[in-house]
C-alpha atoms as a PDB file:
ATOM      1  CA  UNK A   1      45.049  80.065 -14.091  1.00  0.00           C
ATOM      2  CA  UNK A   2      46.879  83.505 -14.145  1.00  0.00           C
ATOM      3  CA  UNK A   3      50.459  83.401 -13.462  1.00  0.00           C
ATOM      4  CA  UNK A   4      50.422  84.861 -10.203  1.00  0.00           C
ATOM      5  CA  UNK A   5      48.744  81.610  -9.644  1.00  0.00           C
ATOM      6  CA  UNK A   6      51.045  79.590 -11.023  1.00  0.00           C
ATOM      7  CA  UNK A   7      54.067  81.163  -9.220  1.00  0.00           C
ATOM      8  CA  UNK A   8      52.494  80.590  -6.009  1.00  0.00           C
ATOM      9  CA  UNK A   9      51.598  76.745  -6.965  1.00  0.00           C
ATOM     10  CA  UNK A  10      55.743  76.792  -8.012  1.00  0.00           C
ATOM     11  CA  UNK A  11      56.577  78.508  -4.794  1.00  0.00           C
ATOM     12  CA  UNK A  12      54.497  76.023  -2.609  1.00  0.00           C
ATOM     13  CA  UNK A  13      55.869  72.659  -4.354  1.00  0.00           C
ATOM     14  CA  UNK A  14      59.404  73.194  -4.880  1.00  0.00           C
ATOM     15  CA  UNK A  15      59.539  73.934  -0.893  1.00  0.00           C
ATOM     16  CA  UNK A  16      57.630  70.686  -1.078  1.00  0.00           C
ATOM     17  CA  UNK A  17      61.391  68.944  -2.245  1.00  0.00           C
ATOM     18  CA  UNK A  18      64.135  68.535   0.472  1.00  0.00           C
ATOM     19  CA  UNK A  19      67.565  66.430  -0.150  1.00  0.00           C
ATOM     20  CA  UNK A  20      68.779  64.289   2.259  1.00  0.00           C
ATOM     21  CA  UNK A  21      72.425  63.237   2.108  1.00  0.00           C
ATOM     22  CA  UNK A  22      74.645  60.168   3.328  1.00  0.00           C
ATOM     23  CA  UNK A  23      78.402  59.456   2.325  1.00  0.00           C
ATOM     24  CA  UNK A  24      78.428  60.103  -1.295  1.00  0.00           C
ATOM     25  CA  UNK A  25      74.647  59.666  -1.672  1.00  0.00           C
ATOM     26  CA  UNK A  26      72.047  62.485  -2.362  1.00  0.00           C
ATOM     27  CA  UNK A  27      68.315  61.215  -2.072  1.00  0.00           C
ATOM     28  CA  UNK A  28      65.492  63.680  -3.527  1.00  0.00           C
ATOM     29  CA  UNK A  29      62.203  63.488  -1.435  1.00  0.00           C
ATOM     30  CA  UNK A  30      58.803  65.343  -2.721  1.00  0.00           C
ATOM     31  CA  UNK A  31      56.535  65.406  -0.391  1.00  0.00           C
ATOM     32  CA  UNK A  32      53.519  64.830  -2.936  1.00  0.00           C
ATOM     33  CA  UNK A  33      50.182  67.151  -1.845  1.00  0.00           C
ATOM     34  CA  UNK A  34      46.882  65.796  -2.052  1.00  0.00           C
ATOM     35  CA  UNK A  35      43.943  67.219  -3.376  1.00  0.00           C
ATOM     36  CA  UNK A  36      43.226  68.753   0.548  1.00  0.00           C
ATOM     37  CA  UNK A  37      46.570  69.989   0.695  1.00  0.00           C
ATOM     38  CA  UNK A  38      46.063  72.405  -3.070  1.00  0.00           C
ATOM     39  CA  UNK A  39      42.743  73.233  -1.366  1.00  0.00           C
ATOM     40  CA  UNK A  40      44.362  74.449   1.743  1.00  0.00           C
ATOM     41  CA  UNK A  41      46.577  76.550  -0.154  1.00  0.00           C
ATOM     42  CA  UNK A  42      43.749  78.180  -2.164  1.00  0.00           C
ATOM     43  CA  UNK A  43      43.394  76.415  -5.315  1.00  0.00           C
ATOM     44  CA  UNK A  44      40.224  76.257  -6.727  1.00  0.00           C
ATOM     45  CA  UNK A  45      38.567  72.678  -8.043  1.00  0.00           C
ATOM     46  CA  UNK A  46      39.864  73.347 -11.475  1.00  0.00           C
ATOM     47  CA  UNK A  47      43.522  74.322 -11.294  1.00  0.00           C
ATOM     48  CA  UNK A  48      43.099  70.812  -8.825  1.00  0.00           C
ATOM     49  CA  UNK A  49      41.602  68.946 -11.135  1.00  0.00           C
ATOM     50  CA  UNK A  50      44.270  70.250 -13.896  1.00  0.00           C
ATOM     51  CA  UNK A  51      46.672  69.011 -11.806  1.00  0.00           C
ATOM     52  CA  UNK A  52      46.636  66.017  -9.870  1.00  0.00           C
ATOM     53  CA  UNK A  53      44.079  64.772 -12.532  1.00  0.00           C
ATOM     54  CA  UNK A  54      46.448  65.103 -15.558  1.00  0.00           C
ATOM     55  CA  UNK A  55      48.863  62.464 -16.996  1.00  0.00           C
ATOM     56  CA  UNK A  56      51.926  64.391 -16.203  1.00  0.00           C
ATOM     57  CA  UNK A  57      51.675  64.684 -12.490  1.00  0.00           C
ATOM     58  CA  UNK A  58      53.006  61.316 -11.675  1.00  0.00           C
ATOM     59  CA  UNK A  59      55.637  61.744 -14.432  1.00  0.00           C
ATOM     60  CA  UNK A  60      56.742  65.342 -12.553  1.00  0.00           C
ATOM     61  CA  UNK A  61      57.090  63.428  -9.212  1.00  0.00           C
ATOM     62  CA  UNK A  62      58.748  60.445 -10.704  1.00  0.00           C
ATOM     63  CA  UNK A  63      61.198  62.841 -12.245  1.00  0.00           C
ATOM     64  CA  UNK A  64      61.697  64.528  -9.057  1.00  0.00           C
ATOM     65  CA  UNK A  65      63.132  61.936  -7.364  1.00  0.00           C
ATOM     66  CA  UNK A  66      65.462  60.502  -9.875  1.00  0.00           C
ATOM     67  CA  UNK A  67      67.184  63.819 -10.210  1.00  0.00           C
ATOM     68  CA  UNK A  68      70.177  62.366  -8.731  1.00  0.00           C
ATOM     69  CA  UNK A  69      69.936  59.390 -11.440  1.00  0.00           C
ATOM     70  CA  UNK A  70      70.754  61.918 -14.189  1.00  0.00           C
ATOM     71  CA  UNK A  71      72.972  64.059 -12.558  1.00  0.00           C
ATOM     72  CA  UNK A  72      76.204  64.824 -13.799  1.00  0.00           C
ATOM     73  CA  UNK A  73      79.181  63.158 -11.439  1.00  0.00           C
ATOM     74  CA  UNK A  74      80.816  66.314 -10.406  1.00  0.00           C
ATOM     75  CA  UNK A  75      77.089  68.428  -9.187  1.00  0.00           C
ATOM     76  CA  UNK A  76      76.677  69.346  -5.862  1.00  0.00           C
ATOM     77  CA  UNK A  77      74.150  68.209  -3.500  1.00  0.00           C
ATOM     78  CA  UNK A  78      72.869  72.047  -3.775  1.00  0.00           C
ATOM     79  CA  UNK A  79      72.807  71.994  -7.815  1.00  0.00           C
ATOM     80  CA  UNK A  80      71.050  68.544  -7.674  1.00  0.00           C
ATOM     81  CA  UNK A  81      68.467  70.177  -5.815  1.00  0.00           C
ATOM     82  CA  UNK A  82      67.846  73.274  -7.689  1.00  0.00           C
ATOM     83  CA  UNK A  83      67.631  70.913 -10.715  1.00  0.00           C
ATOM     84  CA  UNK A  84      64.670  69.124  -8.597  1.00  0.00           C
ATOM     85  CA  UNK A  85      62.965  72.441  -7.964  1.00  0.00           C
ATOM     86  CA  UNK A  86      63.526  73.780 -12.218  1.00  0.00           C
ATOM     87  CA  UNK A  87      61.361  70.577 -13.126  1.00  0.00           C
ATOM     88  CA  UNK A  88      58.156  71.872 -11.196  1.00  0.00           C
ATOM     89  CA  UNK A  89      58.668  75.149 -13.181  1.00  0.00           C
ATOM     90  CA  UNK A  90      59.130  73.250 -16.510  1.00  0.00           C
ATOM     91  CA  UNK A  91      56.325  71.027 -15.570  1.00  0.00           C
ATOM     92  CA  UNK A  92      53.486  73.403 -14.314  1.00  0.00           C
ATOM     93  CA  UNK A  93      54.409  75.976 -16.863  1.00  0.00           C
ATOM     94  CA  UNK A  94      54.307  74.313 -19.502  1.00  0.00           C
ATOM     95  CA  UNK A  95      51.168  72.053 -18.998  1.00  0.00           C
ATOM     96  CA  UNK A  96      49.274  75.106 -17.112  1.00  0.00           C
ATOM     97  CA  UNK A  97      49.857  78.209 -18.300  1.00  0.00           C
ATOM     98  CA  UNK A  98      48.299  80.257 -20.315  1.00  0.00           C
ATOM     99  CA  UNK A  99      45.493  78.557 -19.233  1.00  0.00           C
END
């Protein structure tokens, strides 16, 4: 997987994350893709397999949405967020690239 590759597969998953807030509450929502949905974006069977295959998937998405768990008290909804989105980029780069 080249890392044009893997900037488009950051791209299409953090827009994948959305925020909802209520009163003093921020909820984190990722909107986990299927194997038809990497497929529809052009991914080939092995950057799929190296994906939704591997044991760190589930941990990424689990992560995801207990951002707001580890949050610092005085983050915005907008920071909490953006420190959803960083963990796809720690996550996929580190596990898939150079590859």
């Amino acid at each position: 997987m080249d890392s044009e590759q893997i900037q488009k597969m950051n791209q299409w998953l953090q827009s994948r994350i959305t925020m909802k807030q209520a009163d003093d509450t921020i909820k984190i929502e990722f909107d986990e893709p299927g194997a038809e949905d990497f497929y529809a974006q052009g991914f080939d069977e092995e950057t799929v397999q190296r994906t939704l295959k591997s044991s760190w998937w589930g941990e990424m998405a689990t992560d995801i949405v207990e951002t707001p768990d580890f949050a610092e008290p005085n983050d915005s909804a907008e920071q909490i967020l953006k420190y959803a989105r960083d963990l796809v980029v720690e996550y996929v780069g580190k596990r898939l690239y150079p590859y």
